[in-house]
Protein backbone atom coordinates (compact mmCIF):
# COMPACT_ATOMS: atom_id res chain seq x y z
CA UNK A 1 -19.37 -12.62 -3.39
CA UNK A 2 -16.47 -10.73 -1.18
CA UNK A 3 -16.00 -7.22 -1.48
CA UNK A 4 -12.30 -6.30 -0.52
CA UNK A 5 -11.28 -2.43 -0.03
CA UNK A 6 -8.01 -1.96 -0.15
CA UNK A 7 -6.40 0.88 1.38
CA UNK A 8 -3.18 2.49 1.02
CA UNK A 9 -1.97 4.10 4.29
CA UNK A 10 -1.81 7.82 5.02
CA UNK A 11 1.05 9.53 3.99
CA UNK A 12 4.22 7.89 5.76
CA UNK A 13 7.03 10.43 7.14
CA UNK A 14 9.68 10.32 4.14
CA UNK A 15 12.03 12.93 5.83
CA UNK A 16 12.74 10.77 9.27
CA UNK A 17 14.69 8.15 10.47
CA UNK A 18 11.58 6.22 10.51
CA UNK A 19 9.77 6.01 8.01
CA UNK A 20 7.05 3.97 9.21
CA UNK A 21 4.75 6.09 10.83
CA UNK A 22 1.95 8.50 9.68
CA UNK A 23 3.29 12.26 9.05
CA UNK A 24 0.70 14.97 10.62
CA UNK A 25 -0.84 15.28 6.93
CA UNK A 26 -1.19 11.35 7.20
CA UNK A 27 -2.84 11.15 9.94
CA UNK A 28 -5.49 13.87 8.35
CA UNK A 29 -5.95 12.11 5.46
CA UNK A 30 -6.91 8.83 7.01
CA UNK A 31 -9.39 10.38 9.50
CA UNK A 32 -10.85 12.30 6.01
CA UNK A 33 -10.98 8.49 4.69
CA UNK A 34 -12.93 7.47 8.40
CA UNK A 35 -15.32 10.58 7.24
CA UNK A 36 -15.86 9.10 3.34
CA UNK A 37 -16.10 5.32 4.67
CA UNK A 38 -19.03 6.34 7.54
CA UNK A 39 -20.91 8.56 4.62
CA UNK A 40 -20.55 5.63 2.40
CA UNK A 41 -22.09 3.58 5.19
CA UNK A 42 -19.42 0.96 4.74
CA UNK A 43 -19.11 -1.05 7.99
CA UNK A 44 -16.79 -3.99 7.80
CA UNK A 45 -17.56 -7.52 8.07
CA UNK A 46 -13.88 -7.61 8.55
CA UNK A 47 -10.97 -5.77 8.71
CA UNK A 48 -7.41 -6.32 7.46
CA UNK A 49 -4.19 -4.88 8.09
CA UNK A 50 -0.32 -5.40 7.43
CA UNK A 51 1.60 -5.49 10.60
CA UNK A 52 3.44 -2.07 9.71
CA UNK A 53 2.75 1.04 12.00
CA UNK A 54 1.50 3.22 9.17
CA UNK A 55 -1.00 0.28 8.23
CA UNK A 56 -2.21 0.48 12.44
CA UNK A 57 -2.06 4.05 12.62
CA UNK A 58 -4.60 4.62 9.62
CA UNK A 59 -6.77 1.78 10.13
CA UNK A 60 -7.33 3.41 13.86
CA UNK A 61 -7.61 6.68 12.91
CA UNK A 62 -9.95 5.49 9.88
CA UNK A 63 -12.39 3.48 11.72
CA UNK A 64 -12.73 5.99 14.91
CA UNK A 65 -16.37 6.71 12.67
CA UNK A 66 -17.33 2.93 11.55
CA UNK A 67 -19.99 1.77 13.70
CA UNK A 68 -19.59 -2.02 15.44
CA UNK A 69 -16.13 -2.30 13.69
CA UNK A 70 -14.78 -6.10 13.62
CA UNK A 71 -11.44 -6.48 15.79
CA UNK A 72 -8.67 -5.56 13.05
CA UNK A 73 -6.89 -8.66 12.43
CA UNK A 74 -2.99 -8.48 11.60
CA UNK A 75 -1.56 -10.26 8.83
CA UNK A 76 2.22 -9.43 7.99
CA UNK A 77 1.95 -10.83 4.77
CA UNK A 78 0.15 -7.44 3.47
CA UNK A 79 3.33 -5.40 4.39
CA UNK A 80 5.03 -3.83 2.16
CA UNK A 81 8.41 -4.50 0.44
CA UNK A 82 11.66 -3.22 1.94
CA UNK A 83 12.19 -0.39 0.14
CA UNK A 84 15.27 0.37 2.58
CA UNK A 85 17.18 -2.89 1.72
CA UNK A 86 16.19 -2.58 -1.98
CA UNK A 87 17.45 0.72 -2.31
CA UNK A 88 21.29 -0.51 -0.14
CA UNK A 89 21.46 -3.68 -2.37
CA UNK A 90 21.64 -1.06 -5.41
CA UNK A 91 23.50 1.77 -3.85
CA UNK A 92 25.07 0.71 -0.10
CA UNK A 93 25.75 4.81 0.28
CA UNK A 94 22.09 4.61 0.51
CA UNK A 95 22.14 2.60 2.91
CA UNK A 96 20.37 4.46 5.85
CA UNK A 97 17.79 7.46 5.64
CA UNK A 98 20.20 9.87 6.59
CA UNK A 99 22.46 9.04 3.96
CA UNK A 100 19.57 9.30 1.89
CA UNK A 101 18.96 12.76 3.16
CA UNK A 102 22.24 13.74 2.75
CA UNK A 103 22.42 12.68 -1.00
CA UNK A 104 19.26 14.59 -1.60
CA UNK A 105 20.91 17.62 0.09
CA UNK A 106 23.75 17.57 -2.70
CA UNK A 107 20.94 17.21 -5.87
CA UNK A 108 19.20 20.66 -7.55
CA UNK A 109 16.07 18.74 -7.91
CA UNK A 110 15.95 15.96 -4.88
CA UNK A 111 12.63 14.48 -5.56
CA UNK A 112 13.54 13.93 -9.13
CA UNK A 113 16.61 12.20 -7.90
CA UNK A 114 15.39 10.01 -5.60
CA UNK A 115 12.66 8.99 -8.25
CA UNK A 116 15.13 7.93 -10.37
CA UNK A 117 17.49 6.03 -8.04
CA UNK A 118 14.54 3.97 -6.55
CA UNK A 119 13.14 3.21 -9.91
CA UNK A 120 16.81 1.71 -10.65
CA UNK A 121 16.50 -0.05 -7.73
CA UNK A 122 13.30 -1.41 -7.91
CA UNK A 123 14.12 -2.57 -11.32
CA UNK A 124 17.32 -4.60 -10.41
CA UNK A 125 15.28 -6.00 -8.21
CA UNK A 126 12.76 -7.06 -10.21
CA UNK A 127 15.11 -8.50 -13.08
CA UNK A 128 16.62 -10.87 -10.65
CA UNK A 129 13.47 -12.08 -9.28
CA UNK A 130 14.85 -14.87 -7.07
CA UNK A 131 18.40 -13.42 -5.92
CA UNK A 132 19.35 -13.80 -2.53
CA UNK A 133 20.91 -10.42 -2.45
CA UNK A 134 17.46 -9.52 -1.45
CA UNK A 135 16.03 -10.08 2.18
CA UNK A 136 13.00 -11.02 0.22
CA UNK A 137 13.10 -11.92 -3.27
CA UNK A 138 10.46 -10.17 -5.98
CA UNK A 139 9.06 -13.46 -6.31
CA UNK A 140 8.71 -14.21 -2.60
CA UNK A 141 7.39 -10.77 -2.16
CA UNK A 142 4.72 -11.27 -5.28
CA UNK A 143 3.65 -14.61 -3.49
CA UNK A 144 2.79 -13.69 -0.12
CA UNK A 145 0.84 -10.66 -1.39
CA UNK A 146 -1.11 -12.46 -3.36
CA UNK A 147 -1.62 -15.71 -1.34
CA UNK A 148 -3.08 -13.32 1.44
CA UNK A 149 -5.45 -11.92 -0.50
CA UNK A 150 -7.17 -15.06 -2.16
CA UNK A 151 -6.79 -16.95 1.58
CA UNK A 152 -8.81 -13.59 2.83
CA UNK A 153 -11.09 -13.68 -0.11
CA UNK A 154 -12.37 -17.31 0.15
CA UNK A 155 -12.21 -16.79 3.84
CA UNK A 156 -15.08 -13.89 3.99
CA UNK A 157 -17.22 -14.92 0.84
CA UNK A 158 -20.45 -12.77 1.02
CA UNK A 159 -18.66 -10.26 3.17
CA UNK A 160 -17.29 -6.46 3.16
CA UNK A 161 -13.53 -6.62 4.09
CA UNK A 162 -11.13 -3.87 4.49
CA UNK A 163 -7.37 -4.53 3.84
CA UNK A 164 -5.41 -1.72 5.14
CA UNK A 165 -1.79 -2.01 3.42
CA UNK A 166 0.90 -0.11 1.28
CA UNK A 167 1.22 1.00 -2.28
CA UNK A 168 3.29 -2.37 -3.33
CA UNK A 169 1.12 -5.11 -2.25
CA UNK A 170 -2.22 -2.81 -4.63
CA UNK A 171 0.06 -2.52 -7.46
CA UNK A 172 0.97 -5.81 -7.72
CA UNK A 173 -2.85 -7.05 -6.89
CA UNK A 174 -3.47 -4.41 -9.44
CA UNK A 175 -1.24 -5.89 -12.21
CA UNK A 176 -1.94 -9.80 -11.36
CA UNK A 177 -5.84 -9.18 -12.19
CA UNK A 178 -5.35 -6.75 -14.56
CA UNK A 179 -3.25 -9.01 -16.74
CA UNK A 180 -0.02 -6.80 -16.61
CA UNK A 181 3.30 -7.85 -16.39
CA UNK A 182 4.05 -8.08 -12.85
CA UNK A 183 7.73 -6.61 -13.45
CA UNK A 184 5.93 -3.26 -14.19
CA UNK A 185 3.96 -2.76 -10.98
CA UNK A 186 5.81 0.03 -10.22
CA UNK A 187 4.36 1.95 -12.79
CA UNK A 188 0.90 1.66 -11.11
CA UNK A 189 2.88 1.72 -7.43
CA UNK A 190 4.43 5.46 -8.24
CA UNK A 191 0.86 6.81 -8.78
CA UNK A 192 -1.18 5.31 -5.53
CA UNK A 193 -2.39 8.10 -3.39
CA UNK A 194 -1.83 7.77 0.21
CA UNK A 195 -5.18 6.82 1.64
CA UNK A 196 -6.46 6.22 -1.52
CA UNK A 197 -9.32 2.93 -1.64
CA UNK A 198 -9.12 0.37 -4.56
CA UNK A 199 -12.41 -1.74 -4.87
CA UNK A 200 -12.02 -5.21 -5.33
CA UNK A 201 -14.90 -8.20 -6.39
CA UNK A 202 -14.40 -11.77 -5.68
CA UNK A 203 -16.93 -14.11 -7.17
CA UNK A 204 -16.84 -17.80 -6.19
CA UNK A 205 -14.70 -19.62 -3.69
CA UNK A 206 -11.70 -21.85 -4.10
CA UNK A 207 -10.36 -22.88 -7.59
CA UNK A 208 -14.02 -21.45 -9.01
CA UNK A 209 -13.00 -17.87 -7.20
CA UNK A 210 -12.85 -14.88 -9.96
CA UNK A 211 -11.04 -11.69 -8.58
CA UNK A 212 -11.43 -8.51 -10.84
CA UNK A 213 -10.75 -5.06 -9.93
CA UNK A 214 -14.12 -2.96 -9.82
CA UNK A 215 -11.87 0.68 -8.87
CA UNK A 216 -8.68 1.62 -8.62
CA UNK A 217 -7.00 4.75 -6.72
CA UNK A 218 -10.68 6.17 -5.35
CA UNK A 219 -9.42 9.78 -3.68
CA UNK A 220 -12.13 12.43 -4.65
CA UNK A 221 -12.40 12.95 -1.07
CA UNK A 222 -9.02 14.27 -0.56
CA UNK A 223 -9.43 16.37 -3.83
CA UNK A 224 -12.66 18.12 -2.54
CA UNK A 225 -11.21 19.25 0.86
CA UNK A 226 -11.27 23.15 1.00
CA UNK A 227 -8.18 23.54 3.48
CA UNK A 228 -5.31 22.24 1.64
CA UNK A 229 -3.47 19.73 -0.94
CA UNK A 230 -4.12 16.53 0.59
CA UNK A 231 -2.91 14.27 -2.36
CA UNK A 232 0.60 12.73 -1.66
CA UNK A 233 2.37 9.73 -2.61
CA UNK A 234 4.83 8.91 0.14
């Protein structure tokens, strides 16, 4: 049996030209998850990670308490979709995050806005799940996640792995062995917390290998922090 945690990084900064890298309140939140792994006493037979900053950033900052963790081992197939093309191909006068910014700027309720622009988005892409519009086609994109995850799985049988990667790659892990239509991973995508752990069994190796979900989403150590509001989605 292979145990597989997979993480969601700390909260990514949504307001800057670049996204990818951890906001201040990211970078708490993954040393708070570095706190819950060592009281869990999880140390890693392995350790996974897109090849993303934000993926780096919280897997360091994360495993700063693991003792005698494994060298993390990049895999760019756990990376997350590009939400920057998606969002262009739908609307090119969002083409950039400061023309994102500056449509927010215009809208009485931004968040609310942007929510419903990068659903739109997200669904065209997903209806035309083999366009070459797309950089990366939904299809292409579904593939790779989950090809990286069964290659890791029968890779580490009878190990502990974490899998530090972004809210896409879970949801649609989430939906595949759940039994869900893979067109409506956003749904589950929308409410992953950043640095939030979802536990996941394999049983078996090759074509007898059995992947189920055993958690999904685990946070409770964000909720119980005294200081502030930890929980973010971004």
């Amino acid at each position: 049996m292979c145990i597989l945690y997979l993480v969601r990084h700390g909260q990514a900064s949504f307001s800057a030209d670049n996204y990818d890298t951890l906001s201040t309140k990211g970078q708490q939140q993954a040393t708070l998850l570095g706190e819950y792994l060592a009281q869990k006493q999880l140390t890693p037979d392995a350790v996974f990670a897109g090849s993303m900053l934000r993926h780096n950033q919280t897997a360091e900052l994360s495993l700063v308490s693991a003792n005698n963790a494994p060298v993390l081992i990049n895999d760019a197939r756990l990376n997350e979709y590009d939400h920057e093309h998606i969002l262009a191909v739908y609307n090119p006068q969002l083409a950039t995050p400061s023309q994102v910014r500056a449509a927010l700027s215009k809208q009485a309720e931004p968040m609310e806005y942007f929510k419903t622009v990068f659903i739109s988005a997200i669904q065209q892409w997903v209806l035309n799940p083999d366009s070459t519009q797309y950089n990366e086609s939904f299809n292409a994109f579904t593939a790779r996640v989950l090809g990286a995850l069964e290659q890791i799985a029968n890779e580490n049988h009878g190990k502990k792995v974490i899998i530090y990667t972004s809210g896409g790659p879970i949801s649609i892990i989430t939906s595949h062995l759940m039994g869900l239509k893979l067109e409506r991973f956003i749904d589950i995508n929308w409410s992953l917390v950043n640095a939030g752990v979802t536990k996941v069994v394999a049983r078996g190796k090759g074509k007898n290998q059995k992947l189920t979900i055993s958690s999904l989403n685990e946070h409770h150590f964000l909720e119980c922090h005294p200081q502030q509001k930890l929980i973010t989605y971004t």
